[in-house]
PDB file of N, CA and C in Angstrom:
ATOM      1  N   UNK A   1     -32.506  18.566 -32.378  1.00  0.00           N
ATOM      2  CA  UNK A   1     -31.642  17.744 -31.560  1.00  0.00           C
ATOM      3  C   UNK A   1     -30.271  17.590 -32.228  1.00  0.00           C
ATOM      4  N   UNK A   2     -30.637  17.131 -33.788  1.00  0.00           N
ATOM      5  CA  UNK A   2     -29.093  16.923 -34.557  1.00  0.00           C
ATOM      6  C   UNK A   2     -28.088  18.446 -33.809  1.00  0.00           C
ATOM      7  N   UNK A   3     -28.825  19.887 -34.640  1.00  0.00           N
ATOM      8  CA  UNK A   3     -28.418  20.985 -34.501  1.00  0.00           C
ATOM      9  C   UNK A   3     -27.354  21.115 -33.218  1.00  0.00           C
ATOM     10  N   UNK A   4     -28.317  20.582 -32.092  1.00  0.00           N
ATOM     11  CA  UNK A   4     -27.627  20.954 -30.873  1.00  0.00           C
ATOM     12  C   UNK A   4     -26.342  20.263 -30.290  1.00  0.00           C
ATOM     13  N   UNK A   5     -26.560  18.879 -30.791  1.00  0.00           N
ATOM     14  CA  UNK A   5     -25.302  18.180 -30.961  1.00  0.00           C
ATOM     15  C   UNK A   5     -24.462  18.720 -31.487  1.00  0.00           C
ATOM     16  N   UNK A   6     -24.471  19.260 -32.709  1.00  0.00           N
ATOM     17  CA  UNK A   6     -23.444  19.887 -33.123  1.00  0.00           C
ATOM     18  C   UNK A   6     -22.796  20.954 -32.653  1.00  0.00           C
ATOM     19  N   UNK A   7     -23.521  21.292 -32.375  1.00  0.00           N
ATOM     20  CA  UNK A   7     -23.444  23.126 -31.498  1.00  0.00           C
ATOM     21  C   UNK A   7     -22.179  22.195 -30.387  1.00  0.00           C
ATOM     22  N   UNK A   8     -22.400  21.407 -29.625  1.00  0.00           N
ATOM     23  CA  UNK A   8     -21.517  20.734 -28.323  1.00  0.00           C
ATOM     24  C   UNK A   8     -20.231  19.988 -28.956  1.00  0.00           C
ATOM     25  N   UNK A   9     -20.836  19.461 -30.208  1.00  0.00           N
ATOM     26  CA  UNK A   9     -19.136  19.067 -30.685  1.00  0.00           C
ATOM     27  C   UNK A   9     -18.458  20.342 -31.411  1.00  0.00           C
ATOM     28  N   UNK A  10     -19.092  20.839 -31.659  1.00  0.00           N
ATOM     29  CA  UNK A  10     -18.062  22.242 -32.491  1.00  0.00           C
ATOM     30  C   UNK A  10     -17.861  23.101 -30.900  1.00  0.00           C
ATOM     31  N   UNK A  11     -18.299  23.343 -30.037  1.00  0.00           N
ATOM     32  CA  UNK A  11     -17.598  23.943 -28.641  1.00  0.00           C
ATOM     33  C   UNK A  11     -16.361  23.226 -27.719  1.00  0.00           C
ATOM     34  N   UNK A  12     -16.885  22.133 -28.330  1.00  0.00           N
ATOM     35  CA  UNK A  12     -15.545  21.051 -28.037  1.00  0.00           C
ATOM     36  C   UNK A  12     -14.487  21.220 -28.688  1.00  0.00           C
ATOM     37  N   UNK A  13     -14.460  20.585 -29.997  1.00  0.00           N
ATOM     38  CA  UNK A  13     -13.749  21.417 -31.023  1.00  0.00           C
ATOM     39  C   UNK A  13     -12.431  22.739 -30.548  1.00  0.00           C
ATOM     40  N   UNK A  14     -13.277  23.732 -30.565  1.00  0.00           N
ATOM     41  CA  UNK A  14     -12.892  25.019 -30.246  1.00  0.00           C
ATOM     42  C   UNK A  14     -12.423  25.594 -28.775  1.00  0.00           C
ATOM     43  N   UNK A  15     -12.282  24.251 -27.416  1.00  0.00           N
ATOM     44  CA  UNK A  15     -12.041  24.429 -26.368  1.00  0.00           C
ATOM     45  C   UNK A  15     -12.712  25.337 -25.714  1.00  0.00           C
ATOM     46  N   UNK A  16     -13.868  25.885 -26.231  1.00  0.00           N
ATOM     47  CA  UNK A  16     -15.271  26.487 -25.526  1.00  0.00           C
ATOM     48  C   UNK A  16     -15.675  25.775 -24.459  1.00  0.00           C
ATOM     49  N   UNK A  17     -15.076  25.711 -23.174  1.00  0.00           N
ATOM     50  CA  UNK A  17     -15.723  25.005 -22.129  1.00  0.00           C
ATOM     51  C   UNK A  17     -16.978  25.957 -21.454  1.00  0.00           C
ATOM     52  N   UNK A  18     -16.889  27.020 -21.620  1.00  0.00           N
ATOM     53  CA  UNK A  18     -18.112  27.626 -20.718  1.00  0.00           C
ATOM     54  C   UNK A  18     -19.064  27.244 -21.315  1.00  0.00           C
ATOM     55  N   UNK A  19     -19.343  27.546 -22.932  1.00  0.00           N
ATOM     56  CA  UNK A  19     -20.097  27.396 -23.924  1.00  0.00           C
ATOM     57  C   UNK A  19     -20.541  25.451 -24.058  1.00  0.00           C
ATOM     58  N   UNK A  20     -19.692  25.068 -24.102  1.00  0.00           N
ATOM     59  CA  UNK A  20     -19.835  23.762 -23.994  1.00  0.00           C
ATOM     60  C   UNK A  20     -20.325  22.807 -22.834  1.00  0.00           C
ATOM     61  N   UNK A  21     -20.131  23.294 -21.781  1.00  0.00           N
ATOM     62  CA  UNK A  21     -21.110  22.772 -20.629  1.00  0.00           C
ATOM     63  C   UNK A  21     -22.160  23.334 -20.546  1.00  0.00           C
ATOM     64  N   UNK A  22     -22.626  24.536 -20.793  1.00  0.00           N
ATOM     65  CA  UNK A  22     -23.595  24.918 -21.073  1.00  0.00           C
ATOM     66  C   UNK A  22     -24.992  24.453 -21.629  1.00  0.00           C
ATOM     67  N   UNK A  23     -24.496  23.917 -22.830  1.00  0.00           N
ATOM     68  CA  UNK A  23     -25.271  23.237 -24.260  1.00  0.00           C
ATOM     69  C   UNK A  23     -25.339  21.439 -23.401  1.00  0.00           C
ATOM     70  N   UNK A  24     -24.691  21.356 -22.562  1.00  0.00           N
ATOM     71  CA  UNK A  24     -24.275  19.518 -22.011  1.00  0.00           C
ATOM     72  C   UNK A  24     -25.619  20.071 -20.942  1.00  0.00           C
ATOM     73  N   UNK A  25     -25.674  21.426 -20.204  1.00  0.00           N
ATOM     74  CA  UNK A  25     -27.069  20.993 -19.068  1.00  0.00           C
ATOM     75  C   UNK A  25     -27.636  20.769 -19.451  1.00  0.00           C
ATOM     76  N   UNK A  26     -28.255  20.900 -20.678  1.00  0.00           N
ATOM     77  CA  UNK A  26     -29.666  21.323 -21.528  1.00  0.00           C
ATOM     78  C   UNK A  26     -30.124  19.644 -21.615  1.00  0.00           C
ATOM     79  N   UNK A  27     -29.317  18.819 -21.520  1.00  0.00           N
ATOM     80  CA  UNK A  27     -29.501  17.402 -21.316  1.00  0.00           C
ATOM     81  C   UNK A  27     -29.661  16.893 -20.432  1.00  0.00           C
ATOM     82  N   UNK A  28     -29.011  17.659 -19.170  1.00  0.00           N
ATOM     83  CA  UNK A  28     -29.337  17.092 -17.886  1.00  0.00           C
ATOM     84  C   UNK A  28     -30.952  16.887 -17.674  1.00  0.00           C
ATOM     85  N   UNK A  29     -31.251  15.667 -16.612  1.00  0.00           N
ATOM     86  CA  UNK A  29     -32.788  15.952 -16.250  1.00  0.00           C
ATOM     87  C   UNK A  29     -32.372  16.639 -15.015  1.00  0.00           C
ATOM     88  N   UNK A  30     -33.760  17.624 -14.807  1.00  0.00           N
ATOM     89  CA  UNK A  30     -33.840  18.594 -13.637  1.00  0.00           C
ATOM     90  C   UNK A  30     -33.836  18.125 -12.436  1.00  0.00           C
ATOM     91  N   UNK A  31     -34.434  17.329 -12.415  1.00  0.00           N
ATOM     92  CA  UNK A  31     -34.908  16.505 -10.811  1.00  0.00           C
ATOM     93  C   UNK A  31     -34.585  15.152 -10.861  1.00  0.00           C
ATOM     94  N   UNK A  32     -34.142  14.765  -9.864  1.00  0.00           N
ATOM     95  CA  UNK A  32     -33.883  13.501  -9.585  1.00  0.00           C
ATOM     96  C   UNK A  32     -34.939  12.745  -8.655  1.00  0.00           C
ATOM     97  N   UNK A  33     -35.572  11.597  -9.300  1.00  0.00           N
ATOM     98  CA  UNK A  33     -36.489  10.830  -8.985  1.00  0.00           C
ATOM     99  C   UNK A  33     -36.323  10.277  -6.936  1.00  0.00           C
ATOM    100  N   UNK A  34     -36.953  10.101  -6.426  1.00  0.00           N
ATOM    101  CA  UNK A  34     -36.367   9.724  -5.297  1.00  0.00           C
ATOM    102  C   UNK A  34     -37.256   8.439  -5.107  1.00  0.00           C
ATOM    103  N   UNK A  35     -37.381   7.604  -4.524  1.00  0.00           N
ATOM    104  CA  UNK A  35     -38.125   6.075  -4.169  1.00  0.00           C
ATOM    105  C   UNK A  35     -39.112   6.767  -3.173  1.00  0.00           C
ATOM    106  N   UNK A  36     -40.412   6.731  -3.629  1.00  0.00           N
ATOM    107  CA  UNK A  36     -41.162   6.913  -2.170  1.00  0.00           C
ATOM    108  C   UNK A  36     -41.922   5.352  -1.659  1.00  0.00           C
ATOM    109  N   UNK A  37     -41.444   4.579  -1.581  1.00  0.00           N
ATOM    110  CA  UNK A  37     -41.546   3.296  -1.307  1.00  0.00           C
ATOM    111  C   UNK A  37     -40.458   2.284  -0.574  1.00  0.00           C
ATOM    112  N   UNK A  38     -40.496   1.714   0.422  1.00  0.00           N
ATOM    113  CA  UNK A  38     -39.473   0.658   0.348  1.00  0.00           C
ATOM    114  C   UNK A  38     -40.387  -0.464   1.927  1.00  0.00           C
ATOM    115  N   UNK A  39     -39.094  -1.409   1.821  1.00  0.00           N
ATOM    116  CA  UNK A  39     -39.510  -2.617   3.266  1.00  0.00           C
ATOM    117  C   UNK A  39     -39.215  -2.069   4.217  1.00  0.00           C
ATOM    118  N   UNK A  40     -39.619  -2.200   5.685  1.00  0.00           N
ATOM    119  CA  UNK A  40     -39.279  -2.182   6.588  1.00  0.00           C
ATOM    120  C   UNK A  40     -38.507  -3.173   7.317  1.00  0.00           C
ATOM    121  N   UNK A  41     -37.774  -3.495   8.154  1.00  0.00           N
ATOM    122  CA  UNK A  41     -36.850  -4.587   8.842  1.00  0.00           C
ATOM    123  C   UNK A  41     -38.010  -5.870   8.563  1.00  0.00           C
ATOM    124  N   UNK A  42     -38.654  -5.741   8.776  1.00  0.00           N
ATOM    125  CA  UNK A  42     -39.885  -6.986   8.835  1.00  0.00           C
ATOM    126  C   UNK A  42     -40.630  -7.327   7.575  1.00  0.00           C
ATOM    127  N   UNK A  43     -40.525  -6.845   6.398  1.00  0.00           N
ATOM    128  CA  UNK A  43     -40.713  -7.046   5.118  1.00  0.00           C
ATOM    129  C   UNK A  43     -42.033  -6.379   4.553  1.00  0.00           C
ATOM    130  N   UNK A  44     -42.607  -5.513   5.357  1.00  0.00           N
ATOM    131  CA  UNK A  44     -44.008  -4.329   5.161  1.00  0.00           C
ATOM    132  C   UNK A  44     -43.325  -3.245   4.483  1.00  0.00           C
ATOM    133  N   UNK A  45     -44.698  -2.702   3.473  1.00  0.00           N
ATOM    134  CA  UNK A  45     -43.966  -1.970   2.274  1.00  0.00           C
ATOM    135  C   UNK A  45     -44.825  -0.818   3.208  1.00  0.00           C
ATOM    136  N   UNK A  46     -43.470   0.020   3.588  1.00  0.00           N
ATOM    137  CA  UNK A  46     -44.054   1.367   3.488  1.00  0.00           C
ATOM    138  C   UNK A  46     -43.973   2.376   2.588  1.00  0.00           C
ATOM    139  N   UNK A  47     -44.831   3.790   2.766  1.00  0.00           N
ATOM    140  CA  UNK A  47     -44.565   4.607   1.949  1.00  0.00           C
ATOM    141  C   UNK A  47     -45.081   6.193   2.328  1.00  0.00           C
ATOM    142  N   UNK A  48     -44.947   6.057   3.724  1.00  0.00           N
ATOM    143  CA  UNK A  48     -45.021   7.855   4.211  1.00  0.00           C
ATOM    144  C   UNK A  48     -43.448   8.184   4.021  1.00  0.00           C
ATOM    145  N   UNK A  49     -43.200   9.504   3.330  1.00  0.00           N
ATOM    146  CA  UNK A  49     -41.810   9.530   3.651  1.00  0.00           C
ATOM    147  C   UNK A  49     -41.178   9.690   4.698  1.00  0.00           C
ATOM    148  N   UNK A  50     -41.336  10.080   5.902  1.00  0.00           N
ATOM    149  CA  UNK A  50     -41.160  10.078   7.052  1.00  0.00           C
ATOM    150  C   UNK A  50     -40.795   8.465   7.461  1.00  0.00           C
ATOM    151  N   UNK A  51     -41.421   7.762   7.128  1.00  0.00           N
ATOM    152  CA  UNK A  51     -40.974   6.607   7.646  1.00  0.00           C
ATOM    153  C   UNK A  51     -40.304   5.821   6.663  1.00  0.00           C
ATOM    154  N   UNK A  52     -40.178   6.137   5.048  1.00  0.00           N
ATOM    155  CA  UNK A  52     -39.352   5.267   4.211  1.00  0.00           C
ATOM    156  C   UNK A  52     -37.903   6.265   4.687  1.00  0.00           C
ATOM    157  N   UNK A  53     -37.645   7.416   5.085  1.00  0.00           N
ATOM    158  CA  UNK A  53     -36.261   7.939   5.574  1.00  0.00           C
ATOM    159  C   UNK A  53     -35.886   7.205   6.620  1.00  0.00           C
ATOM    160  N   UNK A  54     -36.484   7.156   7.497  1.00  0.00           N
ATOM    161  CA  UNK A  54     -35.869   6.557   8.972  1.00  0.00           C
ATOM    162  C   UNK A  54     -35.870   5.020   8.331  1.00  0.00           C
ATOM    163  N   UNK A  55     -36.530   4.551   7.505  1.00  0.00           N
ATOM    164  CA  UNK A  55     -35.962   2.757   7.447  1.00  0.00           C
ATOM    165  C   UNK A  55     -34.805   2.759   5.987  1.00  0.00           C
ATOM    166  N   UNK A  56     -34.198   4.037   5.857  1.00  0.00           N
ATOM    167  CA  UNK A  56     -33.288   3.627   5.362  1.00  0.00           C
ATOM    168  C   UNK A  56     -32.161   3.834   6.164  1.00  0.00           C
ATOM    169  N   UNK A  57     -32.084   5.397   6.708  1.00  0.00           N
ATOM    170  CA  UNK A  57     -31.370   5.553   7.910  1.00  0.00           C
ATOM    171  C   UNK A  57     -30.848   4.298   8.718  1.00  0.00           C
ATOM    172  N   UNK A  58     -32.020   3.406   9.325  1.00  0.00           N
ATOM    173  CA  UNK A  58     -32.213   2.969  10.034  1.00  0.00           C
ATOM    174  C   UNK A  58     -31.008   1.338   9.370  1.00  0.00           C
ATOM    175  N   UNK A  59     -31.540   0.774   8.169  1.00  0.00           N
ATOM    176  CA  UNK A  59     -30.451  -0.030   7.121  1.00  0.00           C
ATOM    177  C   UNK A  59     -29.276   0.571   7.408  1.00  0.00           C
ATOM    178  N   UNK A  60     -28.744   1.768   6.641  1.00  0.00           N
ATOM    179  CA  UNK A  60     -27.733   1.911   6.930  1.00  0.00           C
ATOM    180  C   UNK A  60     -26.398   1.981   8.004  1.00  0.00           C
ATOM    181  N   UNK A  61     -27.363   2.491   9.162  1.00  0.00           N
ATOM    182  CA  UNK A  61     -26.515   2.499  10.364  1.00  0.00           C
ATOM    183  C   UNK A  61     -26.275   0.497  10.559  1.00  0.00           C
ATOM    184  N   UNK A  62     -27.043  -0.079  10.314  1.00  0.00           N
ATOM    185  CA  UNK A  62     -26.957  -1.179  10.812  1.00  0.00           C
ATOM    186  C   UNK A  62     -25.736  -1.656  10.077  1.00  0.00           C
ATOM    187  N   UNK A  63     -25.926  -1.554   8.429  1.00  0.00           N
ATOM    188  CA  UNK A  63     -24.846  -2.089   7.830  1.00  0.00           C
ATOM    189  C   UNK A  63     -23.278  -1.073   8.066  1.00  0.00           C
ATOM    190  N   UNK A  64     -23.073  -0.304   8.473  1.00  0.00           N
ATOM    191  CA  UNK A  64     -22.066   0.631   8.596  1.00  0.00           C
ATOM    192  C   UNK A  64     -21.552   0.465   9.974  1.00  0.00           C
ATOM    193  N   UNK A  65     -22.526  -0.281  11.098  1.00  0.00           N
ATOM    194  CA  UNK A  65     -21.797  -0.570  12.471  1.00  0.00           C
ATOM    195  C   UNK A  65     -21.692  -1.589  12.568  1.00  0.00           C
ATOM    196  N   UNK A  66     -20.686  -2.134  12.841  1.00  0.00           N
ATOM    197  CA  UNK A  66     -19.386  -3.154  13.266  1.00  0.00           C
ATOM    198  C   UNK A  66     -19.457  -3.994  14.443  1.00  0.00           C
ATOM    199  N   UNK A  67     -20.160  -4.622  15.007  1.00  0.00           N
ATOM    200  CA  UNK A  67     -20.028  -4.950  16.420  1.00  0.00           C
ATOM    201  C   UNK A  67     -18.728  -5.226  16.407  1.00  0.00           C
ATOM    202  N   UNK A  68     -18.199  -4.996  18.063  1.00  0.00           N
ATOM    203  CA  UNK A  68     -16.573  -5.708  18.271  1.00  0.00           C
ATOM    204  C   UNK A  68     -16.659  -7.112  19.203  1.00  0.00           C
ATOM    205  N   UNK A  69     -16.085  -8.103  18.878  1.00  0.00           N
ATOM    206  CA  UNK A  69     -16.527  -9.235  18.930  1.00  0.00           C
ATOM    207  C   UNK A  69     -15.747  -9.121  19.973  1.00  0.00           C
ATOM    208  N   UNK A  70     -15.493  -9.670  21.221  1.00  0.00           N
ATOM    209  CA  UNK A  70     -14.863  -9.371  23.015  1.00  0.00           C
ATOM    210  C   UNK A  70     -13.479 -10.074  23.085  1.00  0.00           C
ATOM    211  N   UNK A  71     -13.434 -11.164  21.611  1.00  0.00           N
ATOM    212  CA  UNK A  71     -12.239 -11.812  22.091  1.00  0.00           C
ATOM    213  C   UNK A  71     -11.247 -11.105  20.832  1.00  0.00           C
ATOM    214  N   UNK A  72     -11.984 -10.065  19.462  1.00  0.00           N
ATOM    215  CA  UNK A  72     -11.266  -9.809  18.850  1.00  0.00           C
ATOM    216  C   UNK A  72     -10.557  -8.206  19.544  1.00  0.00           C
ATOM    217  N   UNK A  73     -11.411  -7.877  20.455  1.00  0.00           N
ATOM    218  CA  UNK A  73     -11.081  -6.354  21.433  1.00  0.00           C
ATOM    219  C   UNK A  73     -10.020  -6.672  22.327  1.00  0.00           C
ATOM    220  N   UNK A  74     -10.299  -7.946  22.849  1.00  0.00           N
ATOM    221  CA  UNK A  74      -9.204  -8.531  23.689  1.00  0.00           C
ATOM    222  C   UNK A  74      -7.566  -8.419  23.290  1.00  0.00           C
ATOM    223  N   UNK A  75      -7.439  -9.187  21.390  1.00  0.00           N
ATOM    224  CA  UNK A  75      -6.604  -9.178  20.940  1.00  0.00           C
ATOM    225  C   UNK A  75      -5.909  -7.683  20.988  1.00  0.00           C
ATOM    226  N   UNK A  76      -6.991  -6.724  20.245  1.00  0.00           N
ATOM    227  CA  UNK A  76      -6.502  -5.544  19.646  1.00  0.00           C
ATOM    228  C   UNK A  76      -5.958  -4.821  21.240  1.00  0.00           C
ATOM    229  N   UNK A  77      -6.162  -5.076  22.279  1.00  0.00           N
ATOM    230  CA  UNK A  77      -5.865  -4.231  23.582  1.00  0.00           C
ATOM    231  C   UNK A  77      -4.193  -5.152  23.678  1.00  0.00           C
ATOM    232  N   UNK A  78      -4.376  -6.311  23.127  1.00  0.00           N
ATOM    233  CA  UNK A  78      -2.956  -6.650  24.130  1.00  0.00           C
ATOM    234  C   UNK A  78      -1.772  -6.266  22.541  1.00  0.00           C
ATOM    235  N   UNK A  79      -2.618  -5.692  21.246  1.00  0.00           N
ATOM    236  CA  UNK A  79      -1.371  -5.237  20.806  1.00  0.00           C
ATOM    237  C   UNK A  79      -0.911  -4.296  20.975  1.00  0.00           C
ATOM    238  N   UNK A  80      -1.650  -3.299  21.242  1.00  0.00           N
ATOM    239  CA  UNK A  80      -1.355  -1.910  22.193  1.00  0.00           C
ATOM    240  C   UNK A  80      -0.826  -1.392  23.051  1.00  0.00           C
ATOM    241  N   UNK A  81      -0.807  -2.917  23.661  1.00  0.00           N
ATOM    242  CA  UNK A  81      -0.263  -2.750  25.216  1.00  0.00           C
ATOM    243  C   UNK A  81       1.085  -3.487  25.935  1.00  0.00           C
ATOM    244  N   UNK A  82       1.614  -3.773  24.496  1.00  0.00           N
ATOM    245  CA  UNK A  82       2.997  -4.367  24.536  1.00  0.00           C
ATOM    246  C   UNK A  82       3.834  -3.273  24.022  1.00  0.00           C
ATOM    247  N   UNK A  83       3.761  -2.484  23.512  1.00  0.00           N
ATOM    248  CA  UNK A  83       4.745  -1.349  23.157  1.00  0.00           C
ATOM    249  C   UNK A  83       5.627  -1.202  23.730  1.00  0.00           C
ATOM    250  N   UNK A  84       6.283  -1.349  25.581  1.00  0.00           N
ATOM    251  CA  UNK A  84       7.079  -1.410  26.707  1.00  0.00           C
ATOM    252  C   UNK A  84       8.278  -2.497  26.080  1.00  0.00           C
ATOM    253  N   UNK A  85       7.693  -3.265  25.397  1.00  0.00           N
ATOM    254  CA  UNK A  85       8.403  -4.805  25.763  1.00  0.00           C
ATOM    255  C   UNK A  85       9.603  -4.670  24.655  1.00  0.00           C
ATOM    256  N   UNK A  86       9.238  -3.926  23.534  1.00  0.00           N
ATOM    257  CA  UNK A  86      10.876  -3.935  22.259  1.00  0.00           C
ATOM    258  C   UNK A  86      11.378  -2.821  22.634  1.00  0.00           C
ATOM    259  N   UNK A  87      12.762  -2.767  23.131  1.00  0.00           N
ATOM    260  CA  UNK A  87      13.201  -1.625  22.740  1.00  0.00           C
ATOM    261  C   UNK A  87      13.893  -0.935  21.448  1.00  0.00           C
ATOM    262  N   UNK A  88      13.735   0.572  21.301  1.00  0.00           N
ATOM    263  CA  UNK A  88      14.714   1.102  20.042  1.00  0.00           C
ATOM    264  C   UNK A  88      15.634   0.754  19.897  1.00  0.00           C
ATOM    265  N   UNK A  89      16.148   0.537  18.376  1.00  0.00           N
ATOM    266  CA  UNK A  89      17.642  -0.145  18.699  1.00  0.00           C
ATOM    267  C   UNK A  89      18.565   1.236  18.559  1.00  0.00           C
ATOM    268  N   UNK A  90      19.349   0.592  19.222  1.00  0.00           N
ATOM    269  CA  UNK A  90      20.609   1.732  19.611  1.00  0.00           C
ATOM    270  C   UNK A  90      21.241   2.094  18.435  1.00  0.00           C
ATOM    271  N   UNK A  91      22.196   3.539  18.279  1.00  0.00           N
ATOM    272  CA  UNK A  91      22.624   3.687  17.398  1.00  0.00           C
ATOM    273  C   UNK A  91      23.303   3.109  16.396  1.00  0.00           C
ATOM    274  N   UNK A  92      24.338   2.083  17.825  1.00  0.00           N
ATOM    275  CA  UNK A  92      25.090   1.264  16.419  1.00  0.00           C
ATOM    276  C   UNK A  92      24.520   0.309  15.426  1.00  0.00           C
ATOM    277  N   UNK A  93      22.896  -0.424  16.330  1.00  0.00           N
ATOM    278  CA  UNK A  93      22.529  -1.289  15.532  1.00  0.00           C
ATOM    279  C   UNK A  93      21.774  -0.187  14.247  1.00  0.00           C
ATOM    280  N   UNK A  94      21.659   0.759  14.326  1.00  0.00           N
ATOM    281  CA  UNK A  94      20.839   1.240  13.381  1.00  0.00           C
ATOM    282  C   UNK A  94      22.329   1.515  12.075  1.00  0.00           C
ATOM    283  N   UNK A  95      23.324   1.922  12.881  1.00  0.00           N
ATOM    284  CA  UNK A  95      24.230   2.380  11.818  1.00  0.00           C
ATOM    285  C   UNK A  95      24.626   0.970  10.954  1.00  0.00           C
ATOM    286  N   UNK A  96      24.755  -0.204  11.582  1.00  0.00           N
ATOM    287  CA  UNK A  96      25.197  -1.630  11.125  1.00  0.00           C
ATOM    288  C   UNK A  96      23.931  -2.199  10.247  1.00  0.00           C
ATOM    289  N   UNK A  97      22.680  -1.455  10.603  1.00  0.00           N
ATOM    290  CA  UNK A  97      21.530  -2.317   9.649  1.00  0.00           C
ATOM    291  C   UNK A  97      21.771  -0.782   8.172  1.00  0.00           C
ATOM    292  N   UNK A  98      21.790   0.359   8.249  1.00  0.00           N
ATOM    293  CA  UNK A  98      22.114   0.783   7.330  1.00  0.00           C
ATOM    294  C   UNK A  98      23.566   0.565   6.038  1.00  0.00           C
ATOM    295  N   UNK A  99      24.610   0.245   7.305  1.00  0.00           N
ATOM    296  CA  UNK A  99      25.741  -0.147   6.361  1.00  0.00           C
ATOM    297  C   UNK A  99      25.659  -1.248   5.812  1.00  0.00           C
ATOM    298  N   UNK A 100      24.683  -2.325   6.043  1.00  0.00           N
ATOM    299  CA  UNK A 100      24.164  -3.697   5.272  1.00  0.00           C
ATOM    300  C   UNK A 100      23.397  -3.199   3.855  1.00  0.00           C
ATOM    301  N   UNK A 101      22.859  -2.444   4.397  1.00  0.00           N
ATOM    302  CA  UNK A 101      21.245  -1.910   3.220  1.00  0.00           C
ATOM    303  C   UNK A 101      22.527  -1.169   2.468  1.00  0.00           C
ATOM    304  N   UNK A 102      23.451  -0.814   2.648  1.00  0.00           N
ATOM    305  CA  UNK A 102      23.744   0.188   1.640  1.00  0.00           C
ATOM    306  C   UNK A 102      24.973  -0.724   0.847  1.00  0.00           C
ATOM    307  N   UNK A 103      25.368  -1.837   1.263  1.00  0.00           N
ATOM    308  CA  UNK A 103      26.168  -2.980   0.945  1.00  0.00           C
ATOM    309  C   UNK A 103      25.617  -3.373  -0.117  1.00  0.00           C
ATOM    310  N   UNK A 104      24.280  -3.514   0.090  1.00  0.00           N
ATOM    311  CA  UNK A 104      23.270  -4.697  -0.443  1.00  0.00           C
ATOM    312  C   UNK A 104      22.801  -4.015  -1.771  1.00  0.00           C
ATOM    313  N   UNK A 105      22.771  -2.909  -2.009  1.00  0.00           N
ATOM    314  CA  UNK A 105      22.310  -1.739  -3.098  1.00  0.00           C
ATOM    315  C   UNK A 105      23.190  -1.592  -3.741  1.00  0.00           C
ATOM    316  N   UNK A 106      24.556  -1.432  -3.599  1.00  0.00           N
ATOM    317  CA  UNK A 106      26.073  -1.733  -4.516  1.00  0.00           C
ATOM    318  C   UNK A 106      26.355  -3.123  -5.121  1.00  0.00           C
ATOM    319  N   UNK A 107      26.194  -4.239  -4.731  1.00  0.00           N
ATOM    320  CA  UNK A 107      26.018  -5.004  -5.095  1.00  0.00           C
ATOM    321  C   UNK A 107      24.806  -5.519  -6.034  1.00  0.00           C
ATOM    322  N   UNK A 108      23.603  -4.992  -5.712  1.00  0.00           N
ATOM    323  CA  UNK A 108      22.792  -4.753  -6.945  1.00  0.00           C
ATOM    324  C   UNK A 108      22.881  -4.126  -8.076  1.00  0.00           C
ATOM    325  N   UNK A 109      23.342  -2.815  -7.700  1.00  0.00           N
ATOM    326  CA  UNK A 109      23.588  -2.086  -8.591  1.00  0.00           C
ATOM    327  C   UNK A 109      24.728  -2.181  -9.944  1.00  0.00           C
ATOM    328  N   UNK A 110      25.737  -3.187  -8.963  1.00  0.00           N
ATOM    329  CA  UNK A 110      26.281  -3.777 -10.231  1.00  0.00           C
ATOM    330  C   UNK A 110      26.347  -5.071 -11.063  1.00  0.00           C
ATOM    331  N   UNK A 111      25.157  -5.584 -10.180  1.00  0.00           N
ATOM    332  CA  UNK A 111      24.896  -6.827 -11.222  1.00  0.00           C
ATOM    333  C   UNK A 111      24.421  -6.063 -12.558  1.00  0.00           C
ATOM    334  N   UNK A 112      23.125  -5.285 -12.034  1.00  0.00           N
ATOM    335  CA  UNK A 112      22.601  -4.523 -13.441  1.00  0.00           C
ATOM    336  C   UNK A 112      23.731  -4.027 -14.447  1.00  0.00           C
ATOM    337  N   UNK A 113      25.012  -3.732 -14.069  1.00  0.00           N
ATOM    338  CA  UNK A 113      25.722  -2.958 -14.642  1.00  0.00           C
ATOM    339  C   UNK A 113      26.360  -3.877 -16.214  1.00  0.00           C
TER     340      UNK A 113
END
């Protein structure tokens, strides 16, 4: 075990990455354990896998869907649906809000100074 450690810090060392991940699987475990057990919505321990998949499936979709609550859908439709009501501002106001912003940046710029 010492040996092989070493073997991974001296590939390190030497920027041996092929060599050095190599010697790092040899640590990996092969298989990954999976739960063949769990509750069902109602607190019964199952354990066919067939049915511990679908009651996790089954968890997850629940926690991952959102109901939309009718008065928060309500809201989100009438912000959508005002878009008509501002108009773009016209050129000059755009040229008069830039010649402010660019006022406002000279004057910063030389406080710092």
């Amino acid at each position: 075990m010492n040996n092989k450690i070493s073997q991974i810090e001296y590939n390190h060392k030497r920027n041996d990455a092929r060599k050095f991940f190599q010697e790092i699987k040899t640590f990996k475990p092969q298989q990954s354990i999976l739960p063949t057990t769990c509750k069902d919505t109602n607190g019964n321990m199952i354990s066919q896998i067939d049915e511990v998949l679908a009651g996790w499936k089954e968890y997850f979709q629940n926690l991952l869907s959102v109901p939309i609550i009718p008065e928060r859908q309500q809201q989100v439709n009438e912000r959508t649906d005002n878009h008509d009501e501002i108009a773009p501002p016209t050129y000059n106001e755009t040229c008069t809000i830039i010649n402010k912003q660019s006022c406002r940046n000279r004057q910063h710029n030389r406080g710092t100074d």
